[in-house]
C-alpha atoms as a PDB file:
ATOM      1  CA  UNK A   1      97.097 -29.703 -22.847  1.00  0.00           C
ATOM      2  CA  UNK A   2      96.557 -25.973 -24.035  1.00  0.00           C
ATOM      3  CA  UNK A   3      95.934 -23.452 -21.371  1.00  0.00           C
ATOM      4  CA  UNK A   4      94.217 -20.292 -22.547  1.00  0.00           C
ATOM      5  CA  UNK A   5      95.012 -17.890 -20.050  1.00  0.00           C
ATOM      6  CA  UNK A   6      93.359 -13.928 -20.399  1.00  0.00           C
ATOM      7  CA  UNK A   7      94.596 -10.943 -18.704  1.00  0.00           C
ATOM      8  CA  UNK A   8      92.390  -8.215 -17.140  1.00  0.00           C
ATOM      9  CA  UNK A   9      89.229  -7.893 -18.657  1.00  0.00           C
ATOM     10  CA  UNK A  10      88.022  -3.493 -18.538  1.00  0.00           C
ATOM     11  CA  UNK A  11      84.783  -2.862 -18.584  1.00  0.00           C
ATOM     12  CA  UNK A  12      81.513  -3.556 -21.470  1.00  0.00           C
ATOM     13  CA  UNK A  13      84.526  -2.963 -24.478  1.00  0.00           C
ATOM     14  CA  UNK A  14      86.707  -5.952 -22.912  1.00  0.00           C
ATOM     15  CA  UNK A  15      83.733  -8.170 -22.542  1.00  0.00           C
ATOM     16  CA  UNK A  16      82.499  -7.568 -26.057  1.00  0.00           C
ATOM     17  CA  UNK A  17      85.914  -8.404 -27.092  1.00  0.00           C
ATOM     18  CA  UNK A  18      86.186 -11.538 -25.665  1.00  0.00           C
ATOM     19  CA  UNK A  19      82.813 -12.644 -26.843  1.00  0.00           C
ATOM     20  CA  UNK A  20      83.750 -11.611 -30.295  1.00  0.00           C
ATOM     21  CA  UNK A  21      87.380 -13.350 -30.240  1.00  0.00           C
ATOM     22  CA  UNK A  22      87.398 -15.905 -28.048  1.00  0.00           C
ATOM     23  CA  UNK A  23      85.539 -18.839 -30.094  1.00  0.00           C
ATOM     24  CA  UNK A  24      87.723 -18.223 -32.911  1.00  0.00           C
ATOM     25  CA  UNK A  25      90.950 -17.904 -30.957  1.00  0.00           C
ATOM     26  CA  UNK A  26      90.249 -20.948 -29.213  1.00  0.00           C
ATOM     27  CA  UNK A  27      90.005 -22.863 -32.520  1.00  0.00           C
ATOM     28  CA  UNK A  28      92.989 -21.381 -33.651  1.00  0.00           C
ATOM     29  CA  UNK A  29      95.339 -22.384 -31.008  1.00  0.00           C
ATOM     30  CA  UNK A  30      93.523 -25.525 -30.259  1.00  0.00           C
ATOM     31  CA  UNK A  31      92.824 -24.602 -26.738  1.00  0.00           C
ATOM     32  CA  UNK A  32      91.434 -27.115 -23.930  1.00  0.00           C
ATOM     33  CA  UNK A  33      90.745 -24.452 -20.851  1.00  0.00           C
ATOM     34  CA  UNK A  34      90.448 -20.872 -20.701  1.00  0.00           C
ATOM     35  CA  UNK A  35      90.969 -19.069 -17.824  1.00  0.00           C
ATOM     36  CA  UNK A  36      90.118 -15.204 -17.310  1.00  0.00           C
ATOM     37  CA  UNK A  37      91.099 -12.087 -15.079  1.00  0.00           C
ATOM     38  CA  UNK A  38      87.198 -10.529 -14.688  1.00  0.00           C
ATOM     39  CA  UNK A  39      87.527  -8.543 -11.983  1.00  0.00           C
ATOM     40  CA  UNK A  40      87.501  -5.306 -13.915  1.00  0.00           C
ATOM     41  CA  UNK A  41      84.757  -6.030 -16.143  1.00  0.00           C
ATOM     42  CA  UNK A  42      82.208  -3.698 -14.650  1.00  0.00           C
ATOM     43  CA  UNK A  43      85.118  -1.094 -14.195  1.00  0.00           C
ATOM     44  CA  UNK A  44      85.625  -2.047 -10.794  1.00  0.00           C
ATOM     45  CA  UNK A  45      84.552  -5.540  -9.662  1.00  0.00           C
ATOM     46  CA  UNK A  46      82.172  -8.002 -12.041  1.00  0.00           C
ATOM     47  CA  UNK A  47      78.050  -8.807 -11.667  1.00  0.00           C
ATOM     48  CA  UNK A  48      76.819 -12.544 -11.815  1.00  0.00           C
ATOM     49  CA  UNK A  49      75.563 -11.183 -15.047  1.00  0.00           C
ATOM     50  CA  UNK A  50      79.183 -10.500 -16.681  1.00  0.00           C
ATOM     51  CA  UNK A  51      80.461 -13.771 -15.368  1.00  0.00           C
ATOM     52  CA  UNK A  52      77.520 -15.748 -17.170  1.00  0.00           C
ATOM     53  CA  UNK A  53      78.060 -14.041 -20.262  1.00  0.00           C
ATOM     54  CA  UNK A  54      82.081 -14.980 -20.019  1.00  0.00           C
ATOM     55  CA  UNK A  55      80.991 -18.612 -19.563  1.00  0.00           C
ATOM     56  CA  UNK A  56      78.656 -17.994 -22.737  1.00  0.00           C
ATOM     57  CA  UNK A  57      81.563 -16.788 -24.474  1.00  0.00           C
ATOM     58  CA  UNK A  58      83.934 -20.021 -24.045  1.00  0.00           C
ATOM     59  CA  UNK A  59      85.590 -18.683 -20.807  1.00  0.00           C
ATOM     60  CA  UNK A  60      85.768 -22.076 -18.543  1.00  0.00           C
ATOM     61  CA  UNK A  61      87.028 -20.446 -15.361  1.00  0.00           C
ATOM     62  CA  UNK A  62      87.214 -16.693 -13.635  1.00  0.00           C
ATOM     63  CA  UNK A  63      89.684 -15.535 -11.748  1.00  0.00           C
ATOM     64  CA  UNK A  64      89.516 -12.241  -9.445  1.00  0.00           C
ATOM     65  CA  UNK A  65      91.878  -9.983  -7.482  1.00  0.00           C
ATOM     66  CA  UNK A  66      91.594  -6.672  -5.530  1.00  0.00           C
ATOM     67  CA  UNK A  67      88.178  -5.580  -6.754  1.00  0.00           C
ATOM     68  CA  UNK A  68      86.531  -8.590  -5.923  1.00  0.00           C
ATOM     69  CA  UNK A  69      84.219  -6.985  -3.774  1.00  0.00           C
ATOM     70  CA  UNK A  70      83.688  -4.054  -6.400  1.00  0.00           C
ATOM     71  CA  UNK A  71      80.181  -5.088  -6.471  1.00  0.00           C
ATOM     72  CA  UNK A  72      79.205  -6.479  -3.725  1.00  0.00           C
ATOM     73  CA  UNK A  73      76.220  -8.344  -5.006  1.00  0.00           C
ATOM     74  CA  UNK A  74      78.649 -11.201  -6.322  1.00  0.00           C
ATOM     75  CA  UNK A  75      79.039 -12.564  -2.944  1.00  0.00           C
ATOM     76  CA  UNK A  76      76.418 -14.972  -3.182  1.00  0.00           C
ATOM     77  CA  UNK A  77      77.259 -16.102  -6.706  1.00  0.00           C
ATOM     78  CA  UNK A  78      80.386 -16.811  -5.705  1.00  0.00           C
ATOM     79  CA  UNK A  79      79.172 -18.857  -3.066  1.00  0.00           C
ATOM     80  CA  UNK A  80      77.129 -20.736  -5.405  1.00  0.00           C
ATOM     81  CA  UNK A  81      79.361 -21.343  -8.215  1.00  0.00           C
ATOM     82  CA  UNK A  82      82.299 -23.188  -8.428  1.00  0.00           C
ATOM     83  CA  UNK A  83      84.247 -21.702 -11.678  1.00  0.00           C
ATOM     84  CA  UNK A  84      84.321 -18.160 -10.293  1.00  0.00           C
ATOM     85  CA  UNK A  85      87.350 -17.756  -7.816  1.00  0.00           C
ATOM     86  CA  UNK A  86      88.384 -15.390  -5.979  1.00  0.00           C
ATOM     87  CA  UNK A  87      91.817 -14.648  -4.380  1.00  0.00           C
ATOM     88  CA  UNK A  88      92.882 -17.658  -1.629  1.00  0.00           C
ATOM     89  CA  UNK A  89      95.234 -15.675   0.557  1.00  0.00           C
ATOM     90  CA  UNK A  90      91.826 -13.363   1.856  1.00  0.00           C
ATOM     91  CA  UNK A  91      90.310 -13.896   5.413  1.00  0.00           C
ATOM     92  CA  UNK A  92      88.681 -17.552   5.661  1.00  0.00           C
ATOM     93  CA  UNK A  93      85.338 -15.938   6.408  1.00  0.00           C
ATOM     94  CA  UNK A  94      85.110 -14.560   2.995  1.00  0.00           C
ATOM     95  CA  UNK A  95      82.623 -15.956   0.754  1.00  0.00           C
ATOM     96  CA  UNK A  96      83.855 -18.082  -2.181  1.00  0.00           C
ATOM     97  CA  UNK A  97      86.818 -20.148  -2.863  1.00  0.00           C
ATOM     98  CA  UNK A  98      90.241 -19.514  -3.781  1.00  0.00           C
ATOM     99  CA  UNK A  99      90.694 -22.625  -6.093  1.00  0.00           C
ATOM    100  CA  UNK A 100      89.391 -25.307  -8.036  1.00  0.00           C
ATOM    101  CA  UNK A 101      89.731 -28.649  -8.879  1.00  0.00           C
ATOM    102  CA  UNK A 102      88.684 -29.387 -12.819  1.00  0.00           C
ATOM    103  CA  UNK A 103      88.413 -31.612 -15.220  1.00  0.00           C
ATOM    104  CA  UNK A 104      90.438 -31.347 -18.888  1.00  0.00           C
ATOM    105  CA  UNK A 105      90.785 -33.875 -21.382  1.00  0.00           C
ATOM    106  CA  UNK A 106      89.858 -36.774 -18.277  1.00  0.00           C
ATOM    107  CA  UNK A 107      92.562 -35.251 -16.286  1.00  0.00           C
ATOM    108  CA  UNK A 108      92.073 -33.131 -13.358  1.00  0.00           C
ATOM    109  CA  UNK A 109      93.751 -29.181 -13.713  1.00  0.00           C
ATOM    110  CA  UNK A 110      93.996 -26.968 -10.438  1.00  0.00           C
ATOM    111  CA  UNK A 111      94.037 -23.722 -10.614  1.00  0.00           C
ATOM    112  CA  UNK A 112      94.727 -20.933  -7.840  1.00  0.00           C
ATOM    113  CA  UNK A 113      93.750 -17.187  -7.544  1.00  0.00           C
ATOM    114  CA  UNK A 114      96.429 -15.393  -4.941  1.00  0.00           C
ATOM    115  CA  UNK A 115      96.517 -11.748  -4.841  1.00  0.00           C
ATOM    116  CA  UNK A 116     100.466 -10.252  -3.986  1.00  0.00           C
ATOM    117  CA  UNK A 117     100.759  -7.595  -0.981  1.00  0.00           C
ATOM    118  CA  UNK A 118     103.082  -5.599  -2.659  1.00  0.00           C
ATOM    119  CA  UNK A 119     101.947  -2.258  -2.992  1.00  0.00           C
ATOM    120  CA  UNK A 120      98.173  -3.238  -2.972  1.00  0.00           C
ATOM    121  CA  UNK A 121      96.969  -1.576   0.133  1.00  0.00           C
ATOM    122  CA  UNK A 122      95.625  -4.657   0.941  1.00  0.00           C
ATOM    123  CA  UNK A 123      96.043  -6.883   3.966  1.00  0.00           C
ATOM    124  CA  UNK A 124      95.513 -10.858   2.827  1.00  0.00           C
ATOM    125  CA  UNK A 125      97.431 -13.719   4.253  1.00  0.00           C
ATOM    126  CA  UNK A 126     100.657 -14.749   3.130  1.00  0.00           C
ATOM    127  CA  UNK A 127     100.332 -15.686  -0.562  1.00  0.00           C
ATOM    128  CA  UNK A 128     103.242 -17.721  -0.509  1.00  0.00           C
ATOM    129  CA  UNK A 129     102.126 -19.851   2.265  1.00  0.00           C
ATOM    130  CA  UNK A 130      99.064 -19.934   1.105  1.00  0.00           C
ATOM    131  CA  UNK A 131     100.433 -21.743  -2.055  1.00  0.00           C
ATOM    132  CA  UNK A 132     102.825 -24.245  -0.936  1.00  0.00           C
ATOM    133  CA  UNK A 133      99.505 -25.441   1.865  1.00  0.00           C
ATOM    134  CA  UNK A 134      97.169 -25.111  -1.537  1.00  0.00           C
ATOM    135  CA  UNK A 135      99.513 -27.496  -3.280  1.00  0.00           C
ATOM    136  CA  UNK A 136      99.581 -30.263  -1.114  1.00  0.00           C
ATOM    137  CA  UNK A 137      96.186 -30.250  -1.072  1.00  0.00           C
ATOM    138  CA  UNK A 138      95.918 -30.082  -5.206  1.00  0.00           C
ATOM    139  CA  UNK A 139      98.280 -32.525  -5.663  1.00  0.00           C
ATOM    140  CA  UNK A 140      96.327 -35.403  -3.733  1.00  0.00           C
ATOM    141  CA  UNK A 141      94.235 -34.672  -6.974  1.00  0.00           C
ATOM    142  CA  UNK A 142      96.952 -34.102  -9.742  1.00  0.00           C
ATOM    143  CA  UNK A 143     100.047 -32.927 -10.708  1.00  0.00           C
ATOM    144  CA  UNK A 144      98.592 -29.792 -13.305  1.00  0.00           C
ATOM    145  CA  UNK A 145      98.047 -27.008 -11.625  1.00  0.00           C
ATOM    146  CA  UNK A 146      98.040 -23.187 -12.452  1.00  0.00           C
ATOM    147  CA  UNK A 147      98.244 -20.007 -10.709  1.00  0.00           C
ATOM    148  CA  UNK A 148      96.644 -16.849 -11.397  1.00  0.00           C
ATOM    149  CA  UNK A 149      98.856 -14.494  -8.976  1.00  0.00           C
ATOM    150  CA  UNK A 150      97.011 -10.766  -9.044  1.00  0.00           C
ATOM    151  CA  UNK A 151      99.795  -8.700  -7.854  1.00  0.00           C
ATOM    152  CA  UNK A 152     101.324  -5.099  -8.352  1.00  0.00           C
ATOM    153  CA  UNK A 153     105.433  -5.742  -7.653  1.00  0.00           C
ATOM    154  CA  UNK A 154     107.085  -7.577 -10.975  1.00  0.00           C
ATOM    155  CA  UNK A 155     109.832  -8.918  -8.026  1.00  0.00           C
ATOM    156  CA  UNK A 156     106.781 -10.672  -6.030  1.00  0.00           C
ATOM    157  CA  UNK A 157     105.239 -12.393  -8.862  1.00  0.00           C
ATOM    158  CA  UNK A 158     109.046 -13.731  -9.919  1.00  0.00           C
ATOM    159  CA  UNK A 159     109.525 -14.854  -6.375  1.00  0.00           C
ATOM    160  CA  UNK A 160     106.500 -17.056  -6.464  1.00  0.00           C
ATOM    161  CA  UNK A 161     107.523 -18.549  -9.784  1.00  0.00           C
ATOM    162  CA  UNK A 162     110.855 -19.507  -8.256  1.00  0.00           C
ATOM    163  CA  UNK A 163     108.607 -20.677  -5.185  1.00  0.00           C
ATOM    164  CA  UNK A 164     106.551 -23.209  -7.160  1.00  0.00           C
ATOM    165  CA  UNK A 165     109.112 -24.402  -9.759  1.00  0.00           C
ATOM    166  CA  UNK A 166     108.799 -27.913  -9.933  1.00  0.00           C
ATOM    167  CA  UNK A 167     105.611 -28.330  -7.922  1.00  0.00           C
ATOM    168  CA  UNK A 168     103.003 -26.247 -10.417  1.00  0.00           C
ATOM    169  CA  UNK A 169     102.730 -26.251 -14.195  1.00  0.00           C
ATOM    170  CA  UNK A 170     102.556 -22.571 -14.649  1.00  0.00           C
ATOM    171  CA  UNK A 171     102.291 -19.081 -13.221  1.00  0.00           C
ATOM    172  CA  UNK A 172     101.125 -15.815 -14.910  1.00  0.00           C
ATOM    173  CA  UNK A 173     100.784 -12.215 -12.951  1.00  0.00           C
ATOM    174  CA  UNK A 174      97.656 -10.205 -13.685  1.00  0.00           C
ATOM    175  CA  UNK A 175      96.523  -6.552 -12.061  1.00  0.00           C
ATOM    176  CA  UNK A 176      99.030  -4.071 -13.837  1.00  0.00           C
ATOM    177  CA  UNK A 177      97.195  -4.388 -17.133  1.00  0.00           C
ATOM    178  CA  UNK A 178     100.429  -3.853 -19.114  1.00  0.00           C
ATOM    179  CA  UNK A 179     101.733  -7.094 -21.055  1.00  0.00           C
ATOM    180  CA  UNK A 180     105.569  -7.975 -20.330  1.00  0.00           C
ATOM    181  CA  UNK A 181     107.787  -9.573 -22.860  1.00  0.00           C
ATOM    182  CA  UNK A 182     109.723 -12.185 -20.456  1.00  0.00           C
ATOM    183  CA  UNK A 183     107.479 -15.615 -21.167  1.00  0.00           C
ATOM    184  CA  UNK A 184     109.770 -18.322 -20.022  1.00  0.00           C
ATOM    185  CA  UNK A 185     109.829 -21.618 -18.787  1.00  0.00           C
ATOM    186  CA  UNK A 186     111.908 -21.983 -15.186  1.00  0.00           C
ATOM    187  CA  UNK A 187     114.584 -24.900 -14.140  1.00  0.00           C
ATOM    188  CA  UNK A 188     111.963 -26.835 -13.398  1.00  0.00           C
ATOM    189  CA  UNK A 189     109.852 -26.746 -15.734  1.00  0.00           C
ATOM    190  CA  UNK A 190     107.250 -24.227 -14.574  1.00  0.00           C
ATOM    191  CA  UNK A 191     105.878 -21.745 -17.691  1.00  0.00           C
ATOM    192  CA  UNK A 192     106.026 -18.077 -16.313  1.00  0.00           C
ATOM    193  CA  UNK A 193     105.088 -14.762 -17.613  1.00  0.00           C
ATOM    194  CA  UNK A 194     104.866 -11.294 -15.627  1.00  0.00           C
ATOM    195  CA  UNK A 195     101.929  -9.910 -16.525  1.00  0.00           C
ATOM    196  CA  UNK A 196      99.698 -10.862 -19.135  1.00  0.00           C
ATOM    197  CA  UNK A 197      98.628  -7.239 -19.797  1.00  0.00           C
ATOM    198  CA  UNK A 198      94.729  -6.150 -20.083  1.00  0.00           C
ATOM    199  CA  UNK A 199      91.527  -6.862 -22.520  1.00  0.00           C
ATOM    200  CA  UNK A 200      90.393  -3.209 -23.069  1.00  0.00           C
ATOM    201  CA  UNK A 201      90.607  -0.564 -24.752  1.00  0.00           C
ATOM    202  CA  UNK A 202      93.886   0.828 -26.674  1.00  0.00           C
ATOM    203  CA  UNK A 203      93.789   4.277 -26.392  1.00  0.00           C
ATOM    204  CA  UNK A 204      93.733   4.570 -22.444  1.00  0.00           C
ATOM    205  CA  UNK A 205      95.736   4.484 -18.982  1.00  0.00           C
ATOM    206  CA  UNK A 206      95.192   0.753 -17.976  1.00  0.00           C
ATOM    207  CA  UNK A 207      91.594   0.921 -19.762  1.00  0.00           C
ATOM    208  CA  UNK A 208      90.579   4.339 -18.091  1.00  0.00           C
ATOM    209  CA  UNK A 209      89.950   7.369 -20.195  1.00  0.00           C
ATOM    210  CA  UNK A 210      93.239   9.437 -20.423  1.00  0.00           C
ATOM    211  CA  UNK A 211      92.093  13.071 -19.770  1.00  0.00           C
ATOM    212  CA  UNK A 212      90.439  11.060 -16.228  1.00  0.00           C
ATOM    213  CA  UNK A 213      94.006   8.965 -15.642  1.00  0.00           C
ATOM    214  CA  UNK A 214      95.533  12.917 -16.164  1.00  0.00           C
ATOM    215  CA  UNK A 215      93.249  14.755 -14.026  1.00  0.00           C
ATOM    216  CA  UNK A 216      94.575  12.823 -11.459  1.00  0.00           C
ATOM    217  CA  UNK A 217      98.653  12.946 -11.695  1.00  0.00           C
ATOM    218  CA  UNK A 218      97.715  16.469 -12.167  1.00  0.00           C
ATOM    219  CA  UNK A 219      96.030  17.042  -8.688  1.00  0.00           C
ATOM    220  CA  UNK A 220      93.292  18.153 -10.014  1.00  0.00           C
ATOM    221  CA  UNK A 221      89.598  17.446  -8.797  1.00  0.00           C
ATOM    222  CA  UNK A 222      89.300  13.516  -9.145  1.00  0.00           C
ATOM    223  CA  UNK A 223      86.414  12.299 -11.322  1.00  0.00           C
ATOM    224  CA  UNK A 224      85.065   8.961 -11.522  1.00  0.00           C
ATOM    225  CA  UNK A 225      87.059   6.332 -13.527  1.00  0.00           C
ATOM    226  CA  UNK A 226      85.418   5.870 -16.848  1.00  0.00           C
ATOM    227  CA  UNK A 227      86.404   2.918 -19.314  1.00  0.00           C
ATOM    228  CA  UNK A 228      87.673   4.740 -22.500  1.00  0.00           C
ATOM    229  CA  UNK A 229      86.155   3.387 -25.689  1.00  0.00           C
ATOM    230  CA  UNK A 230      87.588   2.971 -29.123  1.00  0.00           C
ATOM    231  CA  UNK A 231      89.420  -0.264 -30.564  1.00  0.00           C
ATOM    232  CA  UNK A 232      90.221  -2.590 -27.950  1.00  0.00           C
ATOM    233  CA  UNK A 233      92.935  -5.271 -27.320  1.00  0.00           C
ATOM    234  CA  UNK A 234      92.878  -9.016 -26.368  1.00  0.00           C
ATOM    235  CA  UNK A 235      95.898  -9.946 -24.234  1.00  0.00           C
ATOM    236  CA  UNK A 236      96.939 -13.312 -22.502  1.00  0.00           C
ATOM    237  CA  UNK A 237      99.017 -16.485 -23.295  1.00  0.00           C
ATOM    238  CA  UNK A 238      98.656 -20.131 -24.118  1.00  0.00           C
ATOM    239  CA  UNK A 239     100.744 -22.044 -21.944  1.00  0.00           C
ATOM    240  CA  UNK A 240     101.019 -25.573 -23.335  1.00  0.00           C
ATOM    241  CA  UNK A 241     101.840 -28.194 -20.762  1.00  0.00           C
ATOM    242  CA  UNK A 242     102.630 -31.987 -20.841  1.00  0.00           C
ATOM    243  CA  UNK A 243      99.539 -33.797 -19.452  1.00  0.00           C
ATOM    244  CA  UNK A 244     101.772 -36.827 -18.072  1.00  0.00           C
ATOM    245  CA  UNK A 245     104.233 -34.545 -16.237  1.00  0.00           C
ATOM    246  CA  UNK A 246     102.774 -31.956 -15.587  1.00  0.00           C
ATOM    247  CA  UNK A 247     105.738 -29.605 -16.700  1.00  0.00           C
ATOM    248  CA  UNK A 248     105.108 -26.445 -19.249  1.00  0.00           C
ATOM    249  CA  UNK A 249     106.702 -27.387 -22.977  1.00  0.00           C
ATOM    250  CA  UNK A 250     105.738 -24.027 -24.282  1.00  0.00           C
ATOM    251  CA  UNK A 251     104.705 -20.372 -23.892  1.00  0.00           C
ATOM    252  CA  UNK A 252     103.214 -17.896 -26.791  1.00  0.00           C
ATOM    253  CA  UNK A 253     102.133 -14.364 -25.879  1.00  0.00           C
ATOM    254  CA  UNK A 254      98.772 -13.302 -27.175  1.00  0.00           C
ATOM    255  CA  UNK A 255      98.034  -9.570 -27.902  1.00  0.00           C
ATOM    256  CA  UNK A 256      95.378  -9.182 -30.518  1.00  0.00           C
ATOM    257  CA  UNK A 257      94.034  -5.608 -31.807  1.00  0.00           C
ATOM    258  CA  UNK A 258      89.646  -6.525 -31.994  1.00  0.00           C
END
């Protein structure tokens, strides 16, 4: 089983990307599910609207993070629909859910959205908790299972690796929007890789325009974040993973200029 996973996707640039690459990429690496960071697609947070045209575009599942409440109108749709998730670890009371159960090649995948507490001015539960009681609960279903962790500290999304190894079939950090070069597969046989870096545009800060990003570090008077246009990059990874086992046999590192 090939796992197409996407990092962060920035703003209108990143979502035309993806709806001009992904068919083709798919075909290339002979992917069976795609799973994609969206929660920067309108700059901060995603509409209904963005997630429909992701789905349009080959994307089988969404994954969120820190601006999942961005805009707030996607409350309801993620009520409603059941291959949007967003991060597990919030407050019970929050609309949506924080994983799914799907079905690949007539075998059943899970996969997880957790968001880290490093350095996130954010207060969720326990991610790590979270997981192992999200596990036992997936693996009732199946043995595949993959985790989307959207955290800020490299050492917290390594920890979790070493925390699931052996009992999910891969892990991949999303949120810093800068692509690391340490894919590797654990003890185990859990598939790993930091960060899969952004889909956005090149010439930028994480996506933003530069002179905005500067403005900033400088102290001067903050301005709102705009996405920065120009060519754009596609990052992510395929992770491919023995459908028997449920162990990861393989890692490749995607970062295509488009």
């Amino acid at each position: 089983m090939k796992i197409l996973a996407i990092g962060d996707i920035v703003g209108e640039i990143g979502l035309n990307t993806v709806e001009r690459n992904l068919r083709a990429l798919k075909q290339e690496f002979e992917i069976d599910f795609t799973v994609a960071n969206g929660e920067n697609a309108a700059g901060v947070g995603i509409t209904s609207h963005m997630a429909r045209r992701l789905y349009t575009a080959g994307v089988d599942v969404i994954t969120l993070g820190n601006h999942v409440w961005g805009k707030r109108e996607i409350a309801q749709f993620l009520e409603d629909d059941g291959y949007i998730l967003r991060p597990a670890n919030l407050a019970d009371i929050a609309p949506g859910r924080g994983y799914g159960i799907f079905s690949v090649k007539n075998k059943l995948l899970g996969v997880v959205n957790l968001i880290g507490r490093c350095d996130m001015n954010f207060g969720p539960d326990n991610p790590f908790h979270c997981m192992s009681r999200i596990r036992k609960e997936i693996a009732q279903h199946t043995n595949l299972c993959v985790v989307d962790f959207h955290a800020n500290a490299t050492s917290e999304k390594a920890a979790m690796a070493y925390h699931m190894d052996g009992q999910v079939s891969a892990v991949w950090g999303t949120h810093t929007h800068v692509q690391t070069a340490d894919e590797r597969i654990f003890p185990k046989g859990l598939g790993f890789i930091t960060d899969l870096g952004m889909t956005g545009p090149m010439n930028s800060v994480l996506g933003i325009r530069p002179e905005q990003s500067l403005r900033m570090f400088r102290g001067d008077v903050p301005v709102r974040f705009e996405t920065a246009d120009g060519p754009c990059l596609l990052c992510g990874a395929v992770f491919t993973i023995d459908e028997n086992t449920g162990v990861c046999t393989g890692i490749e590192r995607i970062r295509r200029e488009g």
